[in-house]
Protein backbone atom coordinates (compact mmCIF):
# COMPACT_ATOMS: atom_id res chain seq x y z
CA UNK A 1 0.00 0.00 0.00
CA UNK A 2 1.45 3.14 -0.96
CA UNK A 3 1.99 5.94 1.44
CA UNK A 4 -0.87 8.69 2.04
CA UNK A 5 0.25 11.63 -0.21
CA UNK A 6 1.24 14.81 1.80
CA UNK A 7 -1.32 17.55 2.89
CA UNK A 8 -1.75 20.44 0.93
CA UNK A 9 0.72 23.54 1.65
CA UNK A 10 -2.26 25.96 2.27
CA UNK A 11 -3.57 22.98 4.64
CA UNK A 12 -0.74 22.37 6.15
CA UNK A 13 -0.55 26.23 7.18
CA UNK A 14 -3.88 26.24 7.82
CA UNK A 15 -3.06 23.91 10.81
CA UNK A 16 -0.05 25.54 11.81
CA UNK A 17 -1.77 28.87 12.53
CA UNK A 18 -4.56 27.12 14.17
CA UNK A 19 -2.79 25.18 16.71
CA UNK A 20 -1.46 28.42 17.91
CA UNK A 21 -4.41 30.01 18.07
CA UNK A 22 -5.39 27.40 19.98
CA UNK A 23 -2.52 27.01 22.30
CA UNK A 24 -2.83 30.39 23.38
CA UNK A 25 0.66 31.09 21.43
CA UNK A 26 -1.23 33.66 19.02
CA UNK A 27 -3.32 35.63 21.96
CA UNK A 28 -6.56 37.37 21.34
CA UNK A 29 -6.62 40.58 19.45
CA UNK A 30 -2.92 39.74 17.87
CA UNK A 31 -2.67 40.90 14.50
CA UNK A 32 -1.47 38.52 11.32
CA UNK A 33 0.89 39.53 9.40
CA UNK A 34 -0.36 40.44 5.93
CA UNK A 35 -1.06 37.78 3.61
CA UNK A 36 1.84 39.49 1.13
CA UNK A 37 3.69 39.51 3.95
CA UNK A 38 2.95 35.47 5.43
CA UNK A 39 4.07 34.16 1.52
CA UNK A 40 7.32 35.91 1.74
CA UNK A 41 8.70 34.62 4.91
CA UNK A 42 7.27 31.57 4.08
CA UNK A 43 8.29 31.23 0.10
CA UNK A 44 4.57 30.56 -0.44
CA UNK A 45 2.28 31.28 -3.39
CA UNK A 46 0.20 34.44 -1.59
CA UNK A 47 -2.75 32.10 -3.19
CA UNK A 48 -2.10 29.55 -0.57
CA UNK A 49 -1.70 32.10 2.48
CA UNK A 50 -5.21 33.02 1.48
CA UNK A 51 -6.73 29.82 1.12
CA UNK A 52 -5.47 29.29 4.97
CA UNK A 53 -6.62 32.59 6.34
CA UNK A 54 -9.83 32.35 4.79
CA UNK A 55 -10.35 29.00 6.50
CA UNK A 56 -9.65 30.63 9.49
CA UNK A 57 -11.86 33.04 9.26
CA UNK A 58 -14.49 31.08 8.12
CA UNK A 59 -14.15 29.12 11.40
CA UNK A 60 -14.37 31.84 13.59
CA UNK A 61 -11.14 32.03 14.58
CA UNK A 62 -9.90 35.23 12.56
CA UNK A 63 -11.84 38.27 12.24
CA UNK A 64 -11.15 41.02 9.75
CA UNK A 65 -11.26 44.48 10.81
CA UNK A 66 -11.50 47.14 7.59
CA UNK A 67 -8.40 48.72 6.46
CA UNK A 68 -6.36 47.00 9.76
CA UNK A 69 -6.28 43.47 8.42
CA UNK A 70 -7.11 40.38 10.24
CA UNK A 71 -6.82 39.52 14.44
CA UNK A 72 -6.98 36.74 16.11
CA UNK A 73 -10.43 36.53 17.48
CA UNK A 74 -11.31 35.99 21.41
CA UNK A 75 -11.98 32.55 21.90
CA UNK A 76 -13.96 30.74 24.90
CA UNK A 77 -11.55 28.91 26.88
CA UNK A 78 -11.93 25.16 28.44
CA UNK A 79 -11.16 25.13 31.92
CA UNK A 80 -8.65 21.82 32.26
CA UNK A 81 -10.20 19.71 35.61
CA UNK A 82 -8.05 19.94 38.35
CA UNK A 83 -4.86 17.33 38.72
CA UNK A 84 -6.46 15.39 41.67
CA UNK A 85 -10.01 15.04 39.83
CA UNK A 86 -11.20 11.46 40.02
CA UNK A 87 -11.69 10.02 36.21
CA UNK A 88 -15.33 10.02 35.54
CA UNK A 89 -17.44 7.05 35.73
CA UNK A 90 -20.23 6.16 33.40
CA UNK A 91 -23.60 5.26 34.87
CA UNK A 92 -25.44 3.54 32.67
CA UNK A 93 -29.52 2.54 32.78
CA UNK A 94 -30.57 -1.23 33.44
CA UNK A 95 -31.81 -1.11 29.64
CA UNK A 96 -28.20 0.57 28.42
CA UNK A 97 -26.03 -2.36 30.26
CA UNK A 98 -27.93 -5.19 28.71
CA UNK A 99 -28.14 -3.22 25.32
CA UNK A 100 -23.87 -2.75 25.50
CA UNK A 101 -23.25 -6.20 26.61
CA UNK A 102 -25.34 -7.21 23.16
CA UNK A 103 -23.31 -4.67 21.24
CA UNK A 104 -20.22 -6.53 21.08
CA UNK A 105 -18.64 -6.98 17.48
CA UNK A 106 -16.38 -8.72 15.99
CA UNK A 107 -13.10 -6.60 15.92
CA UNK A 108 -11.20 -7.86 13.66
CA UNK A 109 -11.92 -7.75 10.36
CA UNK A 110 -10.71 -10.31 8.57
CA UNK A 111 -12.23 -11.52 4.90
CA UNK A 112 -12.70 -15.60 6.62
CA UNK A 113 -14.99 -15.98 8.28
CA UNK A 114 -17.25 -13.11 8.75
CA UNK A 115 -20.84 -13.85 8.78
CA UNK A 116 -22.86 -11.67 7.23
CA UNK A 117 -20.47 -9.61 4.54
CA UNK A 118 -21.26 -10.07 0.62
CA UNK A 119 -18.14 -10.50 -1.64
CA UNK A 120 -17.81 -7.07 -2.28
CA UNK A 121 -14.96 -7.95 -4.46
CA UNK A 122 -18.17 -8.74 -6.59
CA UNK A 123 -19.83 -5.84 -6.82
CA UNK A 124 -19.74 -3.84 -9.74
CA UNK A 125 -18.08 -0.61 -8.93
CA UNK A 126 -17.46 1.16 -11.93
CA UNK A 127 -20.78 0.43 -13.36
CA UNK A 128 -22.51 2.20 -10.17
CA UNK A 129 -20.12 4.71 -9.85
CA UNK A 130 -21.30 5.94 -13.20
CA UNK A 131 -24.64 5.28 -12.12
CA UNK A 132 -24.36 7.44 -8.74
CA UNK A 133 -22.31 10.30 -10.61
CA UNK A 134 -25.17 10.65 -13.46
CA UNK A 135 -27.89 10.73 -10.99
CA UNK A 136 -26.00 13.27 -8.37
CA UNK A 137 -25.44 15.30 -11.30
CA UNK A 138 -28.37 15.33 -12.85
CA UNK A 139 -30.80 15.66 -9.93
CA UNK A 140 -33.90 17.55 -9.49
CA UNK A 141 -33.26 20.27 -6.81
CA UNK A 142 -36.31 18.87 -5.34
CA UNK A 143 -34.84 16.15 -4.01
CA UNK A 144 -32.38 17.57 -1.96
CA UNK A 145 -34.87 18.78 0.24
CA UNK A 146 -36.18 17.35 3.34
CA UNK A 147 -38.84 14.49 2.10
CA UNK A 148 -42.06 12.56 3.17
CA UNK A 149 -42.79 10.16 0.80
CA UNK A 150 -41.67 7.41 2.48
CA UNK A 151 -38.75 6.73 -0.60
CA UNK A 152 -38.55 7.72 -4.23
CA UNK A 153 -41.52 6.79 -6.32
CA UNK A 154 -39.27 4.93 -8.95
CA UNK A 155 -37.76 2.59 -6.38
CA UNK A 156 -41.21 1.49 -4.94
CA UNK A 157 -42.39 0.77 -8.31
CA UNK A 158 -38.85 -1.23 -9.02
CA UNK A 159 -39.44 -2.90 -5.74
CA UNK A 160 -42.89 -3.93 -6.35
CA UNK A 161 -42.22 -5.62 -9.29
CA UNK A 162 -39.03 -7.54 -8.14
CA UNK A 163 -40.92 -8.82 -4.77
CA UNK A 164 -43.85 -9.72 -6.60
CA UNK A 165 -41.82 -11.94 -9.53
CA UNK A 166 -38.90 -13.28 -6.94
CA UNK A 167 -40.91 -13.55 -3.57
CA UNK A 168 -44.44 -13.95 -4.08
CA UNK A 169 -45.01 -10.74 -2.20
CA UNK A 170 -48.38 -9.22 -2.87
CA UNK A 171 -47.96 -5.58 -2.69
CA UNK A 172 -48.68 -1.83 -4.56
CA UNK A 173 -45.72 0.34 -4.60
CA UNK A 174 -47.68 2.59 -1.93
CA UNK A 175 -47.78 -0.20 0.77
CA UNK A 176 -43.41 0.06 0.20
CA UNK A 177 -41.50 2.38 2.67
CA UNK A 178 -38.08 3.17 2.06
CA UNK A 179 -36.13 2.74 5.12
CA UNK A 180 -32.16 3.58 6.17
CA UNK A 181 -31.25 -0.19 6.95
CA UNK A 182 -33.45 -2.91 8.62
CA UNK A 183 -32.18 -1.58 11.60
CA UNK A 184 -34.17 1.38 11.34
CA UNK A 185 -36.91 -0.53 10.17
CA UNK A 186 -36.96 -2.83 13.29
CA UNK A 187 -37.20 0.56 15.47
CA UNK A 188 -39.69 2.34 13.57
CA UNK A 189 -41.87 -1.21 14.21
CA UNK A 190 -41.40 -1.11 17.56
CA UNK A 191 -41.83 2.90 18.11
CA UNK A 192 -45.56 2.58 16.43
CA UNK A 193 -46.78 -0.64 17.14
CA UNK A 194 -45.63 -1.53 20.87
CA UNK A 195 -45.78 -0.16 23.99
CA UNK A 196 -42.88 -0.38 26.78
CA UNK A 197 -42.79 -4.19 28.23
CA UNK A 198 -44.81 -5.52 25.75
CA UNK A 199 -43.28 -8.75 24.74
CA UNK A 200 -41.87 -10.02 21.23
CA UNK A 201 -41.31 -13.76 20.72
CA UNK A 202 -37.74 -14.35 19.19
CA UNK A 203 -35.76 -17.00 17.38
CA UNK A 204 -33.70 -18.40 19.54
CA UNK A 205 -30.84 -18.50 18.74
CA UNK A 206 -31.80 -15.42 16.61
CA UNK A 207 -30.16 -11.79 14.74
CA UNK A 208 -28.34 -10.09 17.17
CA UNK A 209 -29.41 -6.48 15.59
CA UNK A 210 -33.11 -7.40 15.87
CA UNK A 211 -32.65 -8.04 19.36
CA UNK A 212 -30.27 -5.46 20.26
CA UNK A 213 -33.42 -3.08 18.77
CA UNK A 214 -36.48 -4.38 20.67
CA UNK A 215 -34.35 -4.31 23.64
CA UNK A 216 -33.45 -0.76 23.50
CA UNK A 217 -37.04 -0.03 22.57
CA UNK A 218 -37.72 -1.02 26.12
CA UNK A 219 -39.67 -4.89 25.04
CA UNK A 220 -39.43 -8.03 26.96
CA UNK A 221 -38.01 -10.25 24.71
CA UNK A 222 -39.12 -13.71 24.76
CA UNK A 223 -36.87 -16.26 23.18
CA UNK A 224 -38.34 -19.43 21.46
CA UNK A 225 -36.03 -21.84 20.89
CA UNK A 226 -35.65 -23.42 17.05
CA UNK A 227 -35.69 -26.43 15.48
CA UNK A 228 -34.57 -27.95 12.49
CA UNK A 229 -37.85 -26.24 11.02
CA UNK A 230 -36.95 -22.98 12.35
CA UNK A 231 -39.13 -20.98 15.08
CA UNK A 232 -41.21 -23.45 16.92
CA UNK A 233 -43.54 -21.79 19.27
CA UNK A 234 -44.55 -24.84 20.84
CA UNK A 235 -41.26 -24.78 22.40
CA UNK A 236 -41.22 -21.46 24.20
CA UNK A 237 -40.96 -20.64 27.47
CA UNK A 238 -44.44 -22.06 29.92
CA UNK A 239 -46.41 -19.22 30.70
CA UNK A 240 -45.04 -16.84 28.08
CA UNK A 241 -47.00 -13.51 27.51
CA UNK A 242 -48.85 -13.13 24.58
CA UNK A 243 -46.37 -11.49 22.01
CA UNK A 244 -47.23 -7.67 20.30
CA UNK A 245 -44.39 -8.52 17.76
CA UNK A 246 -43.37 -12.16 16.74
CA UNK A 247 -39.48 -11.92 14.61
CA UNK A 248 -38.54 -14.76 12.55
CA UNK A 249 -36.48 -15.03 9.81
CA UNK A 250 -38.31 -17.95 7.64
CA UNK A 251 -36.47 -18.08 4.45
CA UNK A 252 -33.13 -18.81 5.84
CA UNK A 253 -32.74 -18.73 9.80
CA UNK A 254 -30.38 -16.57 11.12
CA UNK A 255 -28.16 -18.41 12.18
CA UNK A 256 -28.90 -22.15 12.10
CA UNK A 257 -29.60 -21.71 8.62
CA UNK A 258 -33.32 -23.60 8.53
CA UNK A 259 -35.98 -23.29 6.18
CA UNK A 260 -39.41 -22.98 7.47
CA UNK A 261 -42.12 -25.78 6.07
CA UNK A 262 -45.03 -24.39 4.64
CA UNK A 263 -47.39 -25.82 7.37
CA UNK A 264 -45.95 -24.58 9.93
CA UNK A 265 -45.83 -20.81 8.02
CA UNK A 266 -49.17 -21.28 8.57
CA UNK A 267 -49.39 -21.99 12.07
CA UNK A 268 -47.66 -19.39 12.80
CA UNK A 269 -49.99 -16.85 11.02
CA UNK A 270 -52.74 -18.57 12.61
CA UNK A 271 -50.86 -18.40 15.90
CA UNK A 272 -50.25 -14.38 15.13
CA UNK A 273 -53.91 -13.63 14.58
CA UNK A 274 -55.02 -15.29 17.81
CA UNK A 275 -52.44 -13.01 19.54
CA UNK A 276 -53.10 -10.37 17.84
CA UNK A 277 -49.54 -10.13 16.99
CA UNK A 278 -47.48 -8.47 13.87
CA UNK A 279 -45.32 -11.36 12.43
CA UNK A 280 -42.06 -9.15 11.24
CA UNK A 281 -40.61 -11.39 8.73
CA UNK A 282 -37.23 -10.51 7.77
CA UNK A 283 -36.19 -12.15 4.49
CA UNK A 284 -32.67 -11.02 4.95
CA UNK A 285 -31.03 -13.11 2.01
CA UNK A 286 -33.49 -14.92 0.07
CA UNK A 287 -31.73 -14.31 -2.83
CA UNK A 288 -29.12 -17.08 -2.11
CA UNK A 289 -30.60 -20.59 -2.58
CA UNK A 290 -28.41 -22.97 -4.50
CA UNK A 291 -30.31 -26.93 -4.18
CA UNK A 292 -33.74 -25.87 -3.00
CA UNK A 293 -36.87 -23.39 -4.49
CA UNK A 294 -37.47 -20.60 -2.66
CA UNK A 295 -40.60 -21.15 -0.35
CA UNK A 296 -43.49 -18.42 -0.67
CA UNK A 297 -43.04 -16.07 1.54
CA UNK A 298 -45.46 -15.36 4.70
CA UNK A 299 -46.35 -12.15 3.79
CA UNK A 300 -48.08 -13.80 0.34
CA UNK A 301 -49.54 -16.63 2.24
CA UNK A 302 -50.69 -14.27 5.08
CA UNK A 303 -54.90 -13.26 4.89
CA UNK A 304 -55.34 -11.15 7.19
CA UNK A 305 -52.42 -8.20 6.32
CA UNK A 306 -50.51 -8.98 9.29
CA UNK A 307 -47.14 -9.80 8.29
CA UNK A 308 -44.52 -7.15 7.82
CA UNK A 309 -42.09 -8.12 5.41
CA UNK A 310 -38.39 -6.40 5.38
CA UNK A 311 -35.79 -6.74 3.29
CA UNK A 312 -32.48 -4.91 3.16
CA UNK A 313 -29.71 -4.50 -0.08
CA UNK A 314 -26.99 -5.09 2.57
CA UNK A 315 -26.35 -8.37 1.55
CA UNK A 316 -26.67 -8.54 -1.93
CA UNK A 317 -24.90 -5.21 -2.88
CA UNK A 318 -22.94 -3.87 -0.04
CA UNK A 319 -23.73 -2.69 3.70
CA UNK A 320 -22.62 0.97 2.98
CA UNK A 321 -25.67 1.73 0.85
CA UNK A 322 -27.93 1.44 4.16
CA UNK A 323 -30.95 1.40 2.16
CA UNK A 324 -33.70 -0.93 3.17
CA UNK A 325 -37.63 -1.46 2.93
CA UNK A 326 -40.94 -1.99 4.46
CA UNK A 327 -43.69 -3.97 2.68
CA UNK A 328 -46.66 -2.65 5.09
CA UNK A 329 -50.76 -3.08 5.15
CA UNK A 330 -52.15 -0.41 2.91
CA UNK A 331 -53.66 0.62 5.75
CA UNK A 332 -50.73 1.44 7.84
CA UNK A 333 -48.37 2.94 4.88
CA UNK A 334 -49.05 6.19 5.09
CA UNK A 335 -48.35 6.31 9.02
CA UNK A 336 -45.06 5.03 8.88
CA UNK A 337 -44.50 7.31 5.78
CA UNK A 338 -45.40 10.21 8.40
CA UNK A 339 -43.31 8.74 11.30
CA UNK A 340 -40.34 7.97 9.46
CA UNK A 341 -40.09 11.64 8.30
CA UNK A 342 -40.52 12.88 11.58
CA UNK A 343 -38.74 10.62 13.95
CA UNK A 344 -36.20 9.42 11.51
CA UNK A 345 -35.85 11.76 8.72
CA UNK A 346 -35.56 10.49 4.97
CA UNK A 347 -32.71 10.88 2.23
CA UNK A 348 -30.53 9.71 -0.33
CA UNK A 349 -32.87 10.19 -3.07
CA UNK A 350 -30.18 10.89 -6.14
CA UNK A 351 -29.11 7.26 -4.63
CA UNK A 352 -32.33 5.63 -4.78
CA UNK A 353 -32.52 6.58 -8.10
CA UNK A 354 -29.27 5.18 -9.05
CA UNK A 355 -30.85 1.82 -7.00
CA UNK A 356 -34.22 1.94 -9.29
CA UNK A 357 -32.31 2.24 -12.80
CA UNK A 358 -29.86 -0.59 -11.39
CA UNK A 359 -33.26 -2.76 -10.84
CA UNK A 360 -35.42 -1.34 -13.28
CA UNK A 361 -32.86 -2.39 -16.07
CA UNK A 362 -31.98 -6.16 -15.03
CA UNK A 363 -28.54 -4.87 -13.73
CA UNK A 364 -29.60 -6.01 -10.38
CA UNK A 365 -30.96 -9.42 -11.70
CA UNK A 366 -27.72 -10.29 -13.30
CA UNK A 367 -25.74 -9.36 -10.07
CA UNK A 368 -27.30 -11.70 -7.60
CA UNK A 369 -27.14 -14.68 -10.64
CA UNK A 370 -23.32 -14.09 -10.55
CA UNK A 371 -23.05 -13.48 -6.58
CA UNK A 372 -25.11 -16.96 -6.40
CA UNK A 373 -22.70 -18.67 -8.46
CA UNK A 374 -19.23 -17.66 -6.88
CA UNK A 375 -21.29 -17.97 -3.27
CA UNK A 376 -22.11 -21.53 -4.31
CA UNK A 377 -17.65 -21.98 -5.35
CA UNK A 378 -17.18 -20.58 -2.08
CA UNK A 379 -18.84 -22.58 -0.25
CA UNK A 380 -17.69 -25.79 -1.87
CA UNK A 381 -14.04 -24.53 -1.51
CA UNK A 382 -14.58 -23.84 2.28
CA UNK A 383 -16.42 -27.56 2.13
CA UNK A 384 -13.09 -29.10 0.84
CA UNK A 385 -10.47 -26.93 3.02
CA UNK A 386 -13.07 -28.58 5.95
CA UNK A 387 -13.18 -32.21 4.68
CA UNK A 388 -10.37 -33.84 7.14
CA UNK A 389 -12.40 -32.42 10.46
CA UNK A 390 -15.57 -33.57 8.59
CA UNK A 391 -14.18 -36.94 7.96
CA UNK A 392 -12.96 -36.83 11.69
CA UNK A 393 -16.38 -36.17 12.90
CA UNK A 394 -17.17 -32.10 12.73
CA UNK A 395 -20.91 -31.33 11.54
CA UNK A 396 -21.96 -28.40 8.96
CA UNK A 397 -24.94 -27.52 8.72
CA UNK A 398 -27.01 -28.05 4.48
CA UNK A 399 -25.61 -24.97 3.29
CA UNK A 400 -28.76 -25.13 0.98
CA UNK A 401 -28.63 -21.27 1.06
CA UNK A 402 -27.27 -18.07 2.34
CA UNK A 403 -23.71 -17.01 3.28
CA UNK A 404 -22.26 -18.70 6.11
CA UNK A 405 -22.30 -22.45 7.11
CA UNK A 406 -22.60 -23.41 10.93
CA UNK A 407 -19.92 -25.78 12.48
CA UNK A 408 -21.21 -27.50 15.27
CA UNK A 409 -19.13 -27.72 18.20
CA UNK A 410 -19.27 -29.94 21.36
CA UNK A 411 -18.74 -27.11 24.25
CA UNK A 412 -19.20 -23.20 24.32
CA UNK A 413 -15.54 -23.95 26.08
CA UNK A 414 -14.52 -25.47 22.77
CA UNK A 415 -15.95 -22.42 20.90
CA UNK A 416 -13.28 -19.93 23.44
CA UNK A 417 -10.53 -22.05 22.81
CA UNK A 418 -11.07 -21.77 19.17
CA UNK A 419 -11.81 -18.04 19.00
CA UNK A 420 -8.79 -17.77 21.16
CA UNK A 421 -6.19 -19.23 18.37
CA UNK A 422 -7.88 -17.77 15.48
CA UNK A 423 -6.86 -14.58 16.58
CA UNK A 424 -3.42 -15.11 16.25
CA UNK A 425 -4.10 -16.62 12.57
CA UNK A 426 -6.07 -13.55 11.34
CA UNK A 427 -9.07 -15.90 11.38
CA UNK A 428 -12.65 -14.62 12.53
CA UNK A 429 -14.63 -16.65 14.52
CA UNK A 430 -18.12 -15.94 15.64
CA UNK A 431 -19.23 -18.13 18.58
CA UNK A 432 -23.23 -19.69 17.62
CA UNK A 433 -23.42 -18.95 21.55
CA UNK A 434 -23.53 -15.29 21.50
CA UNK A 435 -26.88 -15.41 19.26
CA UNK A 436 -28.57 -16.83 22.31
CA UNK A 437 -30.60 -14.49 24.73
CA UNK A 438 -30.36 -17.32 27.21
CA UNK A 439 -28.45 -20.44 28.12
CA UNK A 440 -27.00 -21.43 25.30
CA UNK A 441 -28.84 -24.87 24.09
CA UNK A 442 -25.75 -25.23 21.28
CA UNK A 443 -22.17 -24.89 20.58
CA UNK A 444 -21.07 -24.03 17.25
CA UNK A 445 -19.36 -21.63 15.04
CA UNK A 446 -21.03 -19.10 12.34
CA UNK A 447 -18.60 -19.34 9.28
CA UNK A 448 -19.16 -16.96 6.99
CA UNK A 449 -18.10 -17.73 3.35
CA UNK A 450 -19.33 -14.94 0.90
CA UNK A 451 -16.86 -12.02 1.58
CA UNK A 452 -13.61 -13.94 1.47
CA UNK A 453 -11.94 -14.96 -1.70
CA UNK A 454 -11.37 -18.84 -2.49
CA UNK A 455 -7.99 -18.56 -1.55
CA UNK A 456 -8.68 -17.33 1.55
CA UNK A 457 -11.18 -19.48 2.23
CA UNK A 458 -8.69 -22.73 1.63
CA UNK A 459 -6.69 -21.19 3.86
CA UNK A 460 -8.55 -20.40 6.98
CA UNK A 461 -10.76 -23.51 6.41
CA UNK A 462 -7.15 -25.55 6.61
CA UNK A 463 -6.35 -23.59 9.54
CA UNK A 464 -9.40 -24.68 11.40
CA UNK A 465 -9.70 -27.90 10.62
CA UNK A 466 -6.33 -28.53 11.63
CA UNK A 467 -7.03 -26.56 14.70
CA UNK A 468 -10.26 -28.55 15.51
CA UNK A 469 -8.59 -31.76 14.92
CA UNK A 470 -5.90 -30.78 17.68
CA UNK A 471 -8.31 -30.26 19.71
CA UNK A 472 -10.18 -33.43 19.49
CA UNK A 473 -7.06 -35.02 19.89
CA UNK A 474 -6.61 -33.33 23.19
CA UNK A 475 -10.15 -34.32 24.07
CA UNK A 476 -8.93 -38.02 23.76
């Protein structure tokens, strides 16, 4: 990697002249030296003394005074805490210590094996980078101003059409809200549609930002544990409180990776009615199904408009767009529309409409055909670099679809060790514990596969297989 080129000279003075201010070293009310005078000493174009004064003045921390030239101005001064001061100490609520001890990431960020990341060595970056330039530069002024629409018109309408074909969503382009993210999606559910304590049955184990979000929305989260079926409610906890939300993620569990049945879609709806309960159904990478058809999704098997389907582009163009959506009951569209402008605030329209052209003319299409074929190499190289600890006994989960394959593991003390040495290797680990809200039931591993390259694949999947079979060997 080449070294960052140097800062520009009228930046570079621009700092200079700053930190003295700043320091006290140039004192309130000093006078500058002229700007003729500055590129002299300096052997400096008088162009670049006046690009750094100028800065300075715009910042306040000049002033110019007519026909006297320009002073430093009199700024407030921060009063340093005394030596013997005891460091401050954070209090934090009941709901802001459980919400930081589910905050925890994964540090390092290393291409094997992060769940969750496309390949964005995939992605087609000089085709959208034409596409964003052309619409930044050729946007209506109008859309640069604060919106309500709940997302550009030409998106919806993109959107409809691609849920209806690929997910037999039924939907009009006005039930679509255009949100920043599922996360924000997840809140804006919760803000309108639940009440403080109400409870909100979730997969257990289960998506770590969906819980993270109904717990800081103040909601009693009630875990139900899954099967090889995904969610089964009959399962949950005795004497559980009827649920005002129920999450699941029925496509492609998050993370055991299971498909839910048909029937038992339907038991669920039927279960959500007699609550009266909003199913959120986060279809979070449908796209990615390599051996199996897609099964319908609830929201087009639901009757009674009580699903809330969500989908995001994070995982099948990159998580830096932060662009999501809400498929909502007519009746509730233009509500959210109304919140989400309020409590939330709406934007990036020039990007949407780079998005809706991307859809609109099969770009998008032909991107997730291509990211399904080099997902489905990836996971068959990880498969191989993984076939002496699968010979030896270690357990993967179908990989039938999505982006990460679960290794199952005999001990969450197993898991620790593991996570331990794949530090040192530059390997991430995610422990299939920390996606429990309780006890864990399983011990595992969440291998991601999508955002590392083959190569890197063979050789953290080497790595841990070798590192697995050590330990088994020390097990024996």
């Amino acid at each position: 990697m080449s070294a960052a080129a140097p800062a520009p000279l009228s930046h570079q003075l621009y700092r200079l002249l700053r930190d003295w201010i700043q320091r006290g070293e140039l004192g309130a009310g000093r006078r500058l030296p002229s700007s003729r005078r500055l590129a002299r000493a300096l052997s400096l174009g008088r162009n670049t003394v006046l690009a750094a004064t100028e800065r300075l003045a715009a910042e306040g921390l000049v002033e110019s005074r007519p026909g006297a030239g320009l002073f430093v101005a009199t700024l407030p001064t921060v009063t340093a805490p005394p030596p013997a001061s005891a460091p401050l100490t954070p209090h934090f609520s009941r709901r802001g210590k459980a919400l930081v001890e589910r905050c925890a990431t994964l540090s390092e960020h290393y291409q094997a094996f992060a769940p969750g990341v496309p390949g964005l060595d995939l992605f087609p970056h000089a085709q959208w980078q034409r596409l964003l330039r052309r619409h930044y530069r050729q946007t209506d002024e109008a859309l640069l101003a604060y919106q309500t629409g709940g997302g550009l018109p030409a998106l919806k309408a993109a959107l409809c059409d691609y849920l209806t074909l690929s997910r037999a969503v039924r939907c009009r382009p006005q039930q679509i809200v255009i949100t920043q993210g599922a996360q924000q999606a997840f809140e804006l559910i919760a803000q309108l549609l639940t009440d403080q304590g109400d409870s909100v049955w979730m997969e257990e184990p289960g998506y770590g930002g969906a819980q993270t979000a109904f717990l800081g929305a103040g909601l009693a989260l009630t875990p139900v544990p899954v099967d090889e079926y995904g969610m089964n409610s009959a399962l949950r906890p005795p004497g559980s409180p009827s649920p005002a939300l129920i999450y699941v993620t029925p496509s492609h569990q998050y993370p055991s990776g299971a498909t839910m049945p048909v029937p038992r879609r339907l038991m669920l709806l039927e279960q959500a009615e007699a609550h009266g309960a909003w199913v959120i159904e986060d279809d979070y990478d449908s796209e990615f199904r390599y051996d199996i058809a897609p099964a319908p999704s609830l929201q087009g098997l639901s009757t009674t408009a009580r699903v809330l389907y969500l989908g995001t582009f994070s995982k099948v163009l990159y998580p830096g767009l932060r662009l999501g959506y809400l498929v909502l009951p007519e009746a509730m569209a233009d509500t959210f529309r109304l919140a989400q402008a309020r409590l939330q605030r709406e934007g990036h329209y020039p990007l949407q409409a780079a998005l809706a052209e991307f859809i609109t003319r099969g770009d998008f299409a032909r991107h997730i055909a291509r990211m399904r074929k080099q997902y489905r190499r990836r996971q068959a190289r990880l498969r191989e670099a993984l076939a002496p600890a699968v010979a030896a006994g270690l357990v993967l989960s179908s990989g039938h679809a999505g982006m990460h394959l679960v290794a199952e593991l005999q001990s969450v003390d197993e898991e620790i060790r593991l996570i331990e040495q794949a530090r040192l290797a530059r390997v991430t680990l995610s422990p299939l514990s920390r996606y429990y809200l309780g006890a864990p039931r399983r011990a595992g591993l969440v291998l991601g596969y999508a955002g590392a390259t083959e190569e890197e694949l063979s050789r953290a999947g080497h790595w841990l297989a070798t590192a697995w079979l050590a330990l088994g060997q020390q097990r024996s």
